[in-house]
PDB file of N, CA and C in Angstrom:
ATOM      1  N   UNK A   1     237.215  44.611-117.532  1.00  0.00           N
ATOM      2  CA  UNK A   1     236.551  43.346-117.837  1.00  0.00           C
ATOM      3  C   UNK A   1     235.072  43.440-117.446  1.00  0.00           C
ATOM      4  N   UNK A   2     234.242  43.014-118.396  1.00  0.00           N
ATOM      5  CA  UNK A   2     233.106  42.962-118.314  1.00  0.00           C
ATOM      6  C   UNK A   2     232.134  41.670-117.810  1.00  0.00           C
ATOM      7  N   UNK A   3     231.268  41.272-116.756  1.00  0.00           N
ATOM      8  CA  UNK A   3     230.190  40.308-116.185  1.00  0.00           C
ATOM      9  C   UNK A   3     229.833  39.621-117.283  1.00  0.00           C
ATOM     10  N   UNK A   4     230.300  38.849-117.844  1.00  0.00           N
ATOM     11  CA  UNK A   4     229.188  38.203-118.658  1.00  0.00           C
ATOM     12  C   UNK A   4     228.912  36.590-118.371  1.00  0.00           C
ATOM     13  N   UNK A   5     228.217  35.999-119.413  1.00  0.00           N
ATOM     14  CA  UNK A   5     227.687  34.256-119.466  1.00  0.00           C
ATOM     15  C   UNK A   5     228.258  33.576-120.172  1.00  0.00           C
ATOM     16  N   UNK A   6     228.788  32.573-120.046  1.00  0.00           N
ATOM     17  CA  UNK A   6     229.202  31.785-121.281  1.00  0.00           C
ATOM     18  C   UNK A   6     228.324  30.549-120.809  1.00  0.00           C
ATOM     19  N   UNK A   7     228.209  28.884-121.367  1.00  0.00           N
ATOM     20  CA  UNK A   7     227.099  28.145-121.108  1.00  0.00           C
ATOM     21  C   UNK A   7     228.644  26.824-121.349  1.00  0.00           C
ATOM     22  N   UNK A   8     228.466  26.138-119.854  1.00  0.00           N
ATOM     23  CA  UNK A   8     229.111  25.163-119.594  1.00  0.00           C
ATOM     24  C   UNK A   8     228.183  23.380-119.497  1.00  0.00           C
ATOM     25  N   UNK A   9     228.399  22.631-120.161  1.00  0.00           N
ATOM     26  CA  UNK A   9     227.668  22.057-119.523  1.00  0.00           C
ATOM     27  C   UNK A   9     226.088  22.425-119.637  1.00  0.00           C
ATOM     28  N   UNK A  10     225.881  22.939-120.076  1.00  0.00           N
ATOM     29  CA  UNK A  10     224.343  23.451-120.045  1.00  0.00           C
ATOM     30  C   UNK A  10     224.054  24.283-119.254  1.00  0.00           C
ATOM     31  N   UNK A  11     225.072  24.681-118.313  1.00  0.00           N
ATOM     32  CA  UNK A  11     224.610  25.461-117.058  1.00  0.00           C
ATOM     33  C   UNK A  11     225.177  27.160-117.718  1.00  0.00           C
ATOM     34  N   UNK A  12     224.136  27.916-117.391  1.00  0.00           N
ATOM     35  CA  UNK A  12     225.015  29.284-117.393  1.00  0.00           C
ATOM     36  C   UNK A  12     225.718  29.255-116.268  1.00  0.00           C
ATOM     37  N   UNK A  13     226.830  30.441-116.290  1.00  0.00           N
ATOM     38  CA  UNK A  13     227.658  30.818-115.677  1.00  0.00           C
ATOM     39  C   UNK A  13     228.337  32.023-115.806  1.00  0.00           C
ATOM     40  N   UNK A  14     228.372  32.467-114.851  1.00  0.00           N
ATOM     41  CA  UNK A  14     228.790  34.457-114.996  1.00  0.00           C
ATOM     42  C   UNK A  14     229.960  34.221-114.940  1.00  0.00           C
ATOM     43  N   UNK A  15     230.905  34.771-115.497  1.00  0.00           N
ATOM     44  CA  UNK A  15     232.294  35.057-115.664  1.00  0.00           C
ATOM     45  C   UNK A  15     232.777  36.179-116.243  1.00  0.00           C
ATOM     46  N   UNK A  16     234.125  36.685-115.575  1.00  0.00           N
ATOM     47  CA  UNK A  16     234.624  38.412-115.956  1.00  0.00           C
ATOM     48  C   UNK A  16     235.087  37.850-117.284  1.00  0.00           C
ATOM     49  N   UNK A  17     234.996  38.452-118.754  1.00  0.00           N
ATOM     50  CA  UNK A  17     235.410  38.453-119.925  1.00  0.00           C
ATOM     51  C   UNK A  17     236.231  39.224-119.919  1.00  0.00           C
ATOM     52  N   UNK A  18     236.921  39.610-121.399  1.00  0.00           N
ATOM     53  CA  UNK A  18     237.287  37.925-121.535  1.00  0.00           C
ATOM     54  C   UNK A  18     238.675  37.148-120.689  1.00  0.00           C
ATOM     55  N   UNK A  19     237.859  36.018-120.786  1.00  0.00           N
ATOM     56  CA  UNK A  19     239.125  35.282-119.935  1.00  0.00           C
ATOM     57  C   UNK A  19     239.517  33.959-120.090  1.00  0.00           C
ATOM     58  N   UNK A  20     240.752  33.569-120.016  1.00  0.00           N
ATOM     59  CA  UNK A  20     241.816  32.193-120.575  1.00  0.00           C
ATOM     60  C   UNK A  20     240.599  31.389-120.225  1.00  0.00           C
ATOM     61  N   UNK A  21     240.302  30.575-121.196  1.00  0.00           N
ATOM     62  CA  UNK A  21     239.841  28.900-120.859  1.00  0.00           C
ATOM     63  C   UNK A  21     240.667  28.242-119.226  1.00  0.00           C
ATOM     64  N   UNK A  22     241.769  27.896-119.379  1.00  0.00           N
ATOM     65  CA  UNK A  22     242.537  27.843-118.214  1.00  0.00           C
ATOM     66  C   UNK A  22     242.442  28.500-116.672  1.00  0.00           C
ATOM     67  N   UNK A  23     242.225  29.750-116.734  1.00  0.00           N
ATOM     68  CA  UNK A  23     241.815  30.396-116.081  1.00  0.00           C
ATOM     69  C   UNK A  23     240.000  29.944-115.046  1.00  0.00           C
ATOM     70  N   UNK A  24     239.166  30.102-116.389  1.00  0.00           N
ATOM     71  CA  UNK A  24     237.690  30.049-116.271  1.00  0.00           C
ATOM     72  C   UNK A  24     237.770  28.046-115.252  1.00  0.00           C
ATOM     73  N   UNK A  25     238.396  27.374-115.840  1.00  0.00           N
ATOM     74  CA  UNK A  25     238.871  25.937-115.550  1.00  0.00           C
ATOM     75  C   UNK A  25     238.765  26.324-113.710  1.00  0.00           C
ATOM     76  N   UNK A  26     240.165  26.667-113.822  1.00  0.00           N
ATOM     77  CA  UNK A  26     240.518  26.368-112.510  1.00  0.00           C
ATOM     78  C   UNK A  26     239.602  27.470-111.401  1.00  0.00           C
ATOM     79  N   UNK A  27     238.607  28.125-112.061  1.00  0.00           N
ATOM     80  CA  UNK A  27     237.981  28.826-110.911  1.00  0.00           C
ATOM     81  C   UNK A  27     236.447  27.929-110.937  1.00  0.00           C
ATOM     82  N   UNK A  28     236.453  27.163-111.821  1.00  0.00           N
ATOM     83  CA  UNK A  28     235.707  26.431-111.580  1.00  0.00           C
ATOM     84  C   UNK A  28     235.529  25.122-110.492  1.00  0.00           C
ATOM     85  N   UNK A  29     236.927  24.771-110.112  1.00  0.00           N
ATOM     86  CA  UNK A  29     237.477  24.113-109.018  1.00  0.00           C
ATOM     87  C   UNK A  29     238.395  22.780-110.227  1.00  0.00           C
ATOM     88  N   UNK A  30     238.514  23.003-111.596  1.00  0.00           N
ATOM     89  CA  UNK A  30     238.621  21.725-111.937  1.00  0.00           C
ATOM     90  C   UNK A  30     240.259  21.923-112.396  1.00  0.00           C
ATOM     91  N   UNK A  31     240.892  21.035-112.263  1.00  0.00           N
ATOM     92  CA  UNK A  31     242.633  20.666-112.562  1.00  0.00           C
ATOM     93  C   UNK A  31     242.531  21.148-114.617  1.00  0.00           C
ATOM     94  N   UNK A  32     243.291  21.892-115.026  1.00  0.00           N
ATOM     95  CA  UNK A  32     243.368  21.576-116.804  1.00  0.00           C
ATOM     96  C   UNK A  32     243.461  20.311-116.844  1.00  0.00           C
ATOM     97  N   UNK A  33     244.763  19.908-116.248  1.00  0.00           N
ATOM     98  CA  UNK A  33     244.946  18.684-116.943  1.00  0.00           C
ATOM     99  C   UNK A  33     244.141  17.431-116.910  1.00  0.00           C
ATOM    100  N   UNK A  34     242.617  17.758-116.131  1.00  0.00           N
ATOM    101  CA  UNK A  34     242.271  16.242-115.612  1.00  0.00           C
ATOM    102  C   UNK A  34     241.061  16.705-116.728  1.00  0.00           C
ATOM    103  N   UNK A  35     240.680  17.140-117.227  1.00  0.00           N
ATOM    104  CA  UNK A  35     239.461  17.433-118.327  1.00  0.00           C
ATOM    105  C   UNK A  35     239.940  17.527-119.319  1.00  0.00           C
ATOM    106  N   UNK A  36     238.751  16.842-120.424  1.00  0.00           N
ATOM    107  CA  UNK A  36     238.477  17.406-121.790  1.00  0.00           C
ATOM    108  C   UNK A  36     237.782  18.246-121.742  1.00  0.00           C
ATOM    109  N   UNK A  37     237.640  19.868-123.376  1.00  0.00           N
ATOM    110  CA  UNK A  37     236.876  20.772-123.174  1.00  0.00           C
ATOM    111  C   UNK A  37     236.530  20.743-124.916  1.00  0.00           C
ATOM    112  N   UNK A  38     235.669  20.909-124.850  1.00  0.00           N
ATOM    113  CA  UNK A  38     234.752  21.769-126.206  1.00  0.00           C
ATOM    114  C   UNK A  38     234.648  22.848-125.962  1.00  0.00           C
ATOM    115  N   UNK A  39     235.179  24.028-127.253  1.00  0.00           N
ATOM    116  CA  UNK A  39     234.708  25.123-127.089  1.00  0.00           C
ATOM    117  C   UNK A  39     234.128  25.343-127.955  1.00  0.00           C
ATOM    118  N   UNK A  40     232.610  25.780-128.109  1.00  0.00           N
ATOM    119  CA  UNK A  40     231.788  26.375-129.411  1.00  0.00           C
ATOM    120  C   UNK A  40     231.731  24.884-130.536  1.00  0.00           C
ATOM    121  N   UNK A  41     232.026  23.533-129.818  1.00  0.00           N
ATOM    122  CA  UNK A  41     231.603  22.834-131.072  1.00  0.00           C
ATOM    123  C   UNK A  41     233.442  22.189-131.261  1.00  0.00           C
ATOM    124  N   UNK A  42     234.487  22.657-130.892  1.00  0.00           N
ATOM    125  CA  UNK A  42     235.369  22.330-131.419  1.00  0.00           C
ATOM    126  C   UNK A  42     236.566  21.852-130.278  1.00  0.00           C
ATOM    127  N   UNK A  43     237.171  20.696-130.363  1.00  0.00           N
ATOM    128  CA  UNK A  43     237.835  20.256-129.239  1.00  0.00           C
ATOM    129  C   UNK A  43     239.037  20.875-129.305  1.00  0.00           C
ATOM    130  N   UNK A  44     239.547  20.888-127.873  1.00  0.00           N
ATOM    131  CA  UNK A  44     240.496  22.129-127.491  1.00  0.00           C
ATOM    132  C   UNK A  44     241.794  21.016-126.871  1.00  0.00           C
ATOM    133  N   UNK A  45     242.881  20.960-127.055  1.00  0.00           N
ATOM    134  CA  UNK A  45     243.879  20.929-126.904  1.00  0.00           C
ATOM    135  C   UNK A  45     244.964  21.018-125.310  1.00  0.00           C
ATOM    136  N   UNK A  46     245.032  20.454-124.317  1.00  0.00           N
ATOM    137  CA  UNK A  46     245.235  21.425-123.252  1.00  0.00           C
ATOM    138  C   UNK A  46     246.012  22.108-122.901  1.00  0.00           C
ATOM    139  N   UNK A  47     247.409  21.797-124.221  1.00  0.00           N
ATOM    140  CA  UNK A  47     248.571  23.122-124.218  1.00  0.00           C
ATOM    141  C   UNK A  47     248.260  24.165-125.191  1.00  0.00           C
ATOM    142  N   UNK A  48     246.935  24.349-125.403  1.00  0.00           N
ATOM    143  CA  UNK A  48     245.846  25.488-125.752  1.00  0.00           C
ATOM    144  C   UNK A  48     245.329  26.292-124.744  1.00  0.00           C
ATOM    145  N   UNK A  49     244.859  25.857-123.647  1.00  0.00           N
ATOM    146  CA  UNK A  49     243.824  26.173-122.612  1.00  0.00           C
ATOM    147  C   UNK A  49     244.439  27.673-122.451  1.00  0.00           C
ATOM    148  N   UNK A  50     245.139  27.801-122.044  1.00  0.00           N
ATOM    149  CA  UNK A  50     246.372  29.213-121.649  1.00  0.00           C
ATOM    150  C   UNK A  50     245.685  30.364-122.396  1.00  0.00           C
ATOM    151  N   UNK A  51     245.742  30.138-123.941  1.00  0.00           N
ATOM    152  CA  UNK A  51     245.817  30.930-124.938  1.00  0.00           C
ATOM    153  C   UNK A  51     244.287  31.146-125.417  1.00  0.00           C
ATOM    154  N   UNK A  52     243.414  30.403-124.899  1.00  0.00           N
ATOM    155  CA  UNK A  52     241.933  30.105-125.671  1.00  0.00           C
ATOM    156  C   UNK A  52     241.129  30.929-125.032  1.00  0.00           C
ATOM    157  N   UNK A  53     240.215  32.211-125.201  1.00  0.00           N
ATOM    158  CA  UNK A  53     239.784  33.369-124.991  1.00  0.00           C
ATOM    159  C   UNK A  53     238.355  32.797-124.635  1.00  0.00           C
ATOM    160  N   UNK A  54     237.740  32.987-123.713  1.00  0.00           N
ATOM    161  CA  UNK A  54     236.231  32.862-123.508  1.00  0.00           C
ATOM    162  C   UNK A  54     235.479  34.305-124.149  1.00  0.00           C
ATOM    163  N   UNK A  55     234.790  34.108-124.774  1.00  0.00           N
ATOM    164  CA  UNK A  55     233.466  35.118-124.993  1.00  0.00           C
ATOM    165  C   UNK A  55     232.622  34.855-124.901  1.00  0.00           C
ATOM    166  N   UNK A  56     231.458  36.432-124.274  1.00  0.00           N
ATOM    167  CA  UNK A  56     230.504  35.986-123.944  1.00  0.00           C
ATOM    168  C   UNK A  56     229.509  34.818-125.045  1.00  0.00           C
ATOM    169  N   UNK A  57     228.423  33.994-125.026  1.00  0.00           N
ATOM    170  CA  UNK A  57     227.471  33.082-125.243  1.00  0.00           C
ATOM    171  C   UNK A  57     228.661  32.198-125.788  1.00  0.00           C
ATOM    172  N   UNK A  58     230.101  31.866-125.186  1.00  0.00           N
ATOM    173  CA  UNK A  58     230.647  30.679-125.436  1.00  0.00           C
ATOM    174  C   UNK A  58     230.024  29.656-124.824  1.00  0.00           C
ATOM    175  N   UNK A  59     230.020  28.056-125.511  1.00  0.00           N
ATOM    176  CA  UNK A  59     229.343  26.902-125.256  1.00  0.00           C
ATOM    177  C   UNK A  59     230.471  25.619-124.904  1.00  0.00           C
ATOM    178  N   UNK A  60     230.594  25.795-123.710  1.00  0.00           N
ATOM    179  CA  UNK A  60     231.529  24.509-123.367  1.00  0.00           C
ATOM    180  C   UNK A  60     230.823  23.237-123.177  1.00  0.00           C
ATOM    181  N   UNK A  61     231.737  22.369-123.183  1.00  0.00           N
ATOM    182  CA  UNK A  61     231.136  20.980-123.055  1.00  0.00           C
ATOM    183  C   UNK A  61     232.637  20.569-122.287  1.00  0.00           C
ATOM    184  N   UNK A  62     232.516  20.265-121.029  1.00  0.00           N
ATOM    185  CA  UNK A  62     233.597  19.895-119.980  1.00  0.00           C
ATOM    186  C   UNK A  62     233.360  18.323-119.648  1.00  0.00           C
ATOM    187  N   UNK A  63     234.140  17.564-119.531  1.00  0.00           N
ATOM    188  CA  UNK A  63     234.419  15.731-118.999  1.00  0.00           C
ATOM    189  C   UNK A  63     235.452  15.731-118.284  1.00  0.00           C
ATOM    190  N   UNK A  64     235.339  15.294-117.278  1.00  0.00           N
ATOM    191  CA  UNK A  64     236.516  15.081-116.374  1.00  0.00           C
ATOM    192  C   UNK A  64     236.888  13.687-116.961  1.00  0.00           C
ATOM    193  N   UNK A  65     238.152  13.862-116.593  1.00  0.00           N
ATOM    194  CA  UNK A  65     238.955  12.307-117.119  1.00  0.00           C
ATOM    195  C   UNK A  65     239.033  11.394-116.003  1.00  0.00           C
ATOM    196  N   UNK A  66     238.910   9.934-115.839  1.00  0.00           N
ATOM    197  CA  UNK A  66     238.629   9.114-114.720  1.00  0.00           C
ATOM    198  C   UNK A  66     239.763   8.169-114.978  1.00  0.00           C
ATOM    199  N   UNK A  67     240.596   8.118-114.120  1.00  0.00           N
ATOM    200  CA  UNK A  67     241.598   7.070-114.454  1.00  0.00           C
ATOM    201  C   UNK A  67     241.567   5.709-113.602  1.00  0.00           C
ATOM    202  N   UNK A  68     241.363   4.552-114.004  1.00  0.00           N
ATOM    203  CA  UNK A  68     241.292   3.623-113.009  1.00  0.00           C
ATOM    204  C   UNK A  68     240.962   2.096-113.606  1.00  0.00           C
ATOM    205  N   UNK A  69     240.844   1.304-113.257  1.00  0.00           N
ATOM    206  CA  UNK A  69     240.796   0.218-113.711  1.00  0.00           C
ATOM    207  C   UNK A  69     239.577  -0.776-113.486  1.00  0.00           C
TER     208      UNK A  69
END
């Protein structure tokens, strides 16, 4: 596996490629299930996350979900 960037949020971020969406998630500190994700423009599913491949100059767009009243 190779060092590379993908762009979260606007932020770069180094990550070993390629690697599960799911994966990249939870080393980010965040739960799958408590976020929505964009990958490259296209909304992702979260009994996807598992299966969904990061490459390098991938473009996420991450929202945590807020539950409350």
């Amino acid at each position: 596996m190779n060092p590379s960037t993908v762009t979260a949020n606007g932020q770069p971020i180094s990550v070993r490629l390629p690697c599960p969406l799911e994966e990249f998630l939870v080393a980010q500190g965040l739960l799958p299930r408590s976020v929505v994700v964009e990958h490259n423009g296209e909304a992702v599913a979260p009994s996807e996350f598992s299966q969904r491949q990061l490459q390098a100059g991938d473009r996420l767009e991450i929202v945590k979900i807020v539950a409350g009243g």
